[in-house]
Protein backbone atom coordinates (compact mmCIF):
# COMPACT_ATOMS: atom_id res chain seq x y z
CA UNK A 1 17.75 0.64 0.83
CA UNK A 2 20.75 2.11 -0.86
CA UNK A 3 18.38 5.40 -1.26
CA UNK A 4 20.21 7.67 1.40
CA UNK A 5 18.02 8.02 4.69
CA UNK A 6 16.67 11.48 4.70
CA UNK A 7 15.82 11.73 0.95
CA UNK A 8 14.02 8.18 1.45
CA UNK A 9 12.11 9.87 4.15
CA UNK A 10 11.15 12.75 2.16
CA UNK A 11 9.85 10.86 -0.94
CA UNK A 12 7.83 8.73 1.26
CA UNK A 13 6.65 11.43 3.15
CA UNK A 14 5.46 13.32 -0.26
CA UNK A 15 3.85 10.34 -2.04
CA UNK A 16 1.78 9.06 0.95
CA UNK A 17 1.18 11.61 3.79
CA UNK A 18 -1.27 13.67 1.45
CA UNK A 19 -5.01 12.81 1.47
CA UNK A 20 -6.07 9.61 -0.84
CA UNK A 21 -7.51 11.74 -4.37
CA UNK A 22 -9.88 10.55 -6.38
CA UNK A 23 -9.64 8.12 -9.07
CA UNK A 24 -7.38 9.73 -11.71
CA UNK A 25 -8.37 6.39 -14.36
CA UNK A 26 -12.01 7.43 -13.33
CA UNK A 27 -13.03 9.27 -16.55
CA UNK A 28 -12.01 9.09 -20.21
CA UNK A 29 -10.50 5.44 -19.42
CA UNK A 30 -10.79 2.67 -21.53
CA UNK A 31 -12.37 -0.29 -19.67
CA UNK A 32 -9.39 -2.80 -19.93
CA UNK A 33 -7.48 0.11 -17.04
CA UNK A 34 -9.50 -1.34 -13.98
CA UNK A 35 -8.60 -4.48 -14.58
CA UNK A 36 -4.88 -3.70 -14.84
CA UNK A 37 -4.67 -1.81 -11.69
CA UNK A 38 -6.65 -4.65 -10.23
CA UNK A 39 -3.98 -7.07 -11.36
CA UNK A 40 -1.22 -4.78 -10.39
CA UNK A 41 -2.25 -4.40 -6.88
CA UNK A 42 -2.94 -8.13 -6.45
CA UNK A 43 0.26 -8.91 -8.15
CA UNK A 44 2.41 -5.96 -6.17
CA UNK A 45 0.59 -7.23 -2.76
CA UNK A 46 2.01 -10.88 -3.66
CA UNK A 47 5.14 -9.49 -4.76
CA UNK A 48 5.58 -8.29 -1.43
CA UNK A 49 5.47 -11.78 0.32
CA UNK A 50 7.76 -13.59 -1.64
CA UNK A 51 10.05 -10.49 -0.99
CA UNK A 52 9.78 -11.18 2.86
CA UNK A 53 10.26 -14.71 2.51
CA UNK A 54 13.73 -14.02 0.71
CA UNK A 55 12.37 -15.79 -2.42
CA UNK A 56 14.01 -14.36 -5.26
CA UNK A 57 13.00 -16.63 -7.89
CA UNK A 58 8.95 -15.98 -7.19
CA UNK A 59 9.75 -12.30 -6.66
CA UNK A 60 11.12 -12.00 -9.84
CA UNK A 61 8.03 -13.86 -11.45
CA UNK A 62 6.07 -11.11 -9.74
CA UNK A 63 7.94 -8.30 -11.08
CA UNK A 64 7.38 -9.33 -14.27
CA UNK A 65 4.18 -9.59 -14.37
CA UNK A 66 3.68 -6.26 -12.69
CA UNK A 67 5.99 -5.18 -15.58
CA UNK A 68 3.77 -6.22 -18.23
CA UNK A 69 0.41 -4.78 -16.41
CA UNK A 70 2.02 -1.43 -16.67
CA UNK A 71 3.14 -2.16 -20.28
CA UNK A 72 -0.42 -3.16 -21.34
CA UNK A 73 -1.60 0.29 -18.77
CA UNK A 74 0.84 2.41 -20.84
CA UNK A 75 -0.78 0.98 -24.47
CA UNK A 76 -4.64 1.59 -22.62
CA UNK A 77 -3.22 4.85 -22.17
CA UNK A 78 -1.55 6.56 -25.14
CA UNK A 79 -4.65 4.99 -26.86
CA UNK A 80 -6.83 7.53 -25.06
CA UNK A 81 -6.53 11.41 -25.10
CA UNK A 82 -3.49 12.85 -23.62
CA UNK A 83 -4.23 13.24 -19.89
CA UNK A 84 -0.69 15.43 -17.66
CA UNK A 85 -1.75 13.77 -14.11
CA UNK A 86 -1.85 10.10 -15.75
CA UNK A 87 1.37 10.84 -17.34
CA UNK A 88 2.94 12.05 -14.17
CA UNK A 89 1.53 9.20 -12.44
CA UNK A 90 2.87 6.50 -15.07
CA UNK A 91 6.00 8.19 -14.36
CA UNK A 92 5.78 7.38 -10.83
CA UNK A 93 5.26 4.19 -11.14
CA UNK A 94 8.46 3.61 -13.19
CA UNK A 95 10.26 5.23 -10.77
CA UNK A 96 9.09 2.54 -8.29
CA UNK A 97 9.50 0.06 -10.19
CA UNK A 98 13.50 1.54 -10.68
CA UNK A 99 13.44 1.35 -7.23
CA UNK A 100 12.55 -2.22 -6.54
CA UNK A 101 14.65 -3.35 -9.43
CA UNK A 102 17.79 -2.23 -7.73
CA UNK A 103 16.84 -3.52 -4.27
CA UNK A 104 16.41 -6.86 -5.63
CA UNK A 105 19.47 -6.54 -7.36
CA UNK A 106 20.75 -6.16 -4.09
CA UNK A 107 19.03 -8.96 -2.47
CA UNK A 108 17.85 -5.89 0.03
CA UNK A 109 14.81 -7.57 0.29
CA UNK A 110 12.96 -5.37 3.03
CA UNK A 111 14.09 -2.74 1.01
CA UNK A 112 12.63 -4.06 -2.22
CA UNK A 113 8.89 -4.71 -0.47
CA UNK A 114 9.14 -0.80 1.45
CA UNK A 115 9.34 -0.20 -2.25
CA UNK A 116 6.88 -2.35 -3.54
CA UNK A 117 4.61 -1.19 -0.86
CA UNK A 118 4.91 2.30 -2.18
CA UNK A 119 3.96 1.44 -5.54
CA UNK A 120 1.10 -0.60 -3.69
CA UNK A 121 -0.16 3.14 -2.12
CA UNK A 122 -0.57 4.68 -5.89
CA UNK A 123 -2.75 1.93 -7.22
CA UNK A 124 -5.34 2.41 -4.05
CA UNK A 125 -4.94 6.38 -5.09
CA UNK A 126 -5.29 5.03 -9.14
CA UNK A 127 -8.24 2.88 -8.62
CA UNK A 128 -11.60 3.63 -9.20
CA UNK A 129 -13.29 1.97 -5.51
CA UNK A 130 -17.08 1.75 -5.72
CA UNK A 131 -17.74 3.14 -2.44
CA UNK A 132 -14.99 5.23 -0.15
CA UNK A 133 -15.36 2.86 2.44
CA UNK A 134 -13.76 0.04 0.31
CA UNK A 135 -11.17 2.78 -0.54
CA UNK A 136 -10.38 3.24 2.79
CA UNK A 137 -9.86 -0.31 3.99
CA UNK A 138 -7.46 -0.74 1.08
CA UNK A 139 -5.98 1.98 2.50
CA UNK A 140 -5.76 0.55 6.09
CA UNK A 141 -4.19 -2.40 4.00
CA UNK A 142 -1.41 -0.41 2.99
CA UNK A 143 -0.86 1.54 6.08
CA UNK A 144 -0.59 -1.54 8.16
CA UNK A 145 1.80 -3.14 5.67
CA UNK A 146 3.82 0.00 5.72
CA UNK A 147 4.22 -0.15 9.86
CA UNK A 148 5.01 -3.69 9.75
CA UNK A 149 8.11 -2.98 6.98
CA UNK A 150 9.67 0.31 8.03
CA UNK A 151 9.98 -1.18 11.63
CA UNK A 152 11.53 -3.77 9.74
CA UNK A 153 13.60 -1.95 8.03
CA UNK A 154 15.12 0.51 11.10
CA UNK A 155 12.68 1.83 13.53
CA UNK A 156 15.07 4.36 14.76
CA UNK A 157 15.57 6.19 11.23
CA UNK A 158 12.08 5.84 10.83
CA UNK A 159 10.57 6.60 13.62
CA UNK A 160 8.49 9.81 12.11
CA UNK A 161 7.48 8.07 9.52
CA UNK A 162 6.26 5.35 11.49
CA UNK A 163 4.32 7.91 13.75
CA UNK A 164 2.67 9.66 10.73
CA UNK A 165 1.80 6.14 9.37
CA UNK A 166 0.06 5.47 13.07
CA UNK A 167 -1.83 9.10 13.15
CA UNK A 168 -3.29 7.98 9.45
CA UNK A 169 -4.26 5.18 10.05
CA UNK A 170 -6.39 5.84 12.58
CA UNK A 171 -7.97 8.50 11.32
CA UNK A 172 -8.26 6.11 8.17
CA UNK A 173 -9.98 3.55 10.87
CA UNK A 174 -12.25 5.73 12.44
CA UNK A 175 -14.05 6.76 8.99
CA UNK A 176 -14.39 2.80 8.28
CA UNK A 177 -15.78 2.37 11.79
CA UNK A 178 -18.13 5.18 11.09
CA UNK A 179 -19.83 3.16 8.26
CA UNK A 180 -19.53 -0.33 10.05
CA UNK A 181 -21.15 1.01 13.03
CA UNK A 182 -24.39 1.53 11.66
CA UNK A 183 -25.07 -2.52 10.99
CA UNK A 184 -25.25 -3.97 14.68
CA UNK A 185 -24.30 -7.17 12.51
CA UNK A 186 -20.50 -6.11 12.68
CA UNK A 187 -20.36 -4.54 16.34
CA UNK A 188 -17.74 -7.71 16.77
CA UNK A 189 -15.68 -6.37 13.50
CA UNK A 190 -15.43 -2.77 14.82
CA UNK A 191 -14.38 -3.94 18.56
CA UNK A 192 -12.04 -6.11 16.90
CA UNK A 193 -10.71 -3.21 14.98
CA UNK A 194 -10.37 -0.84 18.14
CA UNK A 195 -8.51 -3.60 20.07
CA UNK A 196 -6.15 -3.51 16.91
CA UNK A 197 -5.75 0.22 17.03
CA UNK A 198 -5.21 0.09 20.74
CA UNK A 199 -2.66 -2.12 20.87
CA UNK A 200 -0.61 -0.74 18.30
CA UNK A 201 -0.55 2.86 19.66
CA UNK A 202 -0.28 1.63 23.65
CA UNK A 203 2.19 -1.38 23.58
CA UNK A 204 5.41 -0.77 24.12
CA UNK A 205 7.57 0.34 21.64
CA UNK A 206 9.33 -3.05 20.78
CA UNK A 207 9.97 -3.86 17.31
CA UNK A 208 8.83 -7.10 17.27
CA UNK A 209 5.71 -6.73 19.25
CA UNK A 210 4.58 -3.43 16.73
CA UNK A 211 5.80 -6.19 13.64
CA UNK A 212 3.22 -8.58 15.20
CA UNK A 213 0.01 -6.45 16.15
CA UNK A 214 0.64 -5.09 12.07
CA UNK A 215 0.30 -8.30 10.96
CA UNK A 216 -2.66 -8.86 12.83
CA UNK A 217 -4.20 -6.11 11.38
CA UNK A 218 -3.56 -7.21 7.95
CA UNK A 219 -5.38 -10.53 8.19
CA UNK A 220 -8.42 -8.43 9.99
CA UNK A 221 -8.20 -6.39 7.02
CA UNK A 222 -8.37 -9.02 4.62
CA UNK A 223 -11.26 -9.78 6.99
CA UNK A 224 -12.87 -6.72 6.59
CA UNK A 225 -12.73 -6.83 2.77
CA UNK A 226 -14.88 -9.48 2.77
CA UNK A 227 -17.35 -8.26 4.64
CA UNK A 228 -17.99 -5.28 3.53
């Protein structure tokens, strides 16, 4: 990314090390907002494959339409009472989307979904979830997404982040386990899950082996959203 090193470390750092609030859309929102932020995150999430597979064309299409979700978010919210955080967090999301406008520009594409993903962390912290543990696994989502593309991106220059990213998520882990543990019916889920874990804190310290096990726990989290 062309963001110098450190500072990149320190916005990350600030935006996603702090504990997931609640819903800031929850009250005083007009009903269209879920929606949005549902169609953001799916679009952001799909965004952030075409990215990896160097398609600039379909990336483009995606940033778009993530465009005009926060255009129609921005119109849901000046038609509602003046609320600071959702302003500050609008703001945000600009920013990100700055962000991942210049990266493409660049055709720094790992750069552009580190980005993306970033934006990808405020919608979970955005979105009203019906239960925490649903919050949480979109969580795990976007922690294993953002292990698999800073090791990408240089493991060396972030290797703090990436061991802050590990410590979260498996705290994050062991509050889903918590509630699958109580239906015997997904004992299998929450061994698969601890294998998971396990590998990616034991193994070896090899990129490519740490990009692998993260992308094995993103399907199993896709998994785990439909179970749950």
């Amino acid at each position: 990314m062309k963001i110098i090193p450190c500072i990149q470390s320190i916005i990350l750092a600030v935006v996603v090390t702090t504990s997931i609030p609640p819903s800031v859309f929850a009250s005083e929102q007009h009903v269209a907002i879920p929606a949005v932020l549902t169609d953001m995150e799916k679009h952001t999430q799909e965004m952030i494959g075409s990215l990896l597979a160097k398609d600039g064309a379909t990336s483009h299409k995606y940033f778009q339409q993530i465009k005009d979700d926060v255009k129609q978010l921005h119109e849901q919210m000046e038609a509602g009472r003046f609320n600071e955080r959702r302003s500050r967090e609008l703001l945000m999301t600009y920013s990100w989307m700055r962000v991942i406008g210049i990266e493409m520009s660049d055709k720094s594409w790992v750069g552009a979904a580190v980005a993306a993903n970033q934006l990808s962390a405020m919608l979970v912290q955005t979105t009203h979830f019906p239960t925490l543990t649903r919050r949480d696994v979109a969580w795990l989502y976007y922690l294993g997404r953002e292990v698999e593309l800073l090791t990408m991106e240089n493991p060396e220059a972030n290797a703090d982040l990436l061991d802050v990213r590990l410590i979260t998520l498996e705290n994050t882990w062991k509050r889903v386990r918590k509630e699958l543990i109580k239906d015997f019916r997904k004992k299998p889920l929450v061994e698969q899950g601890d294998a998971l874990l396990k590998s990616l804190k034991q193994q070896p310290k090899q990129p490519a082996q740490i990009i692998s096990s993260a992308k094995k726990l993103l399907t199993f989290v896709q998994q785990l959203r439909n179970s749950i």
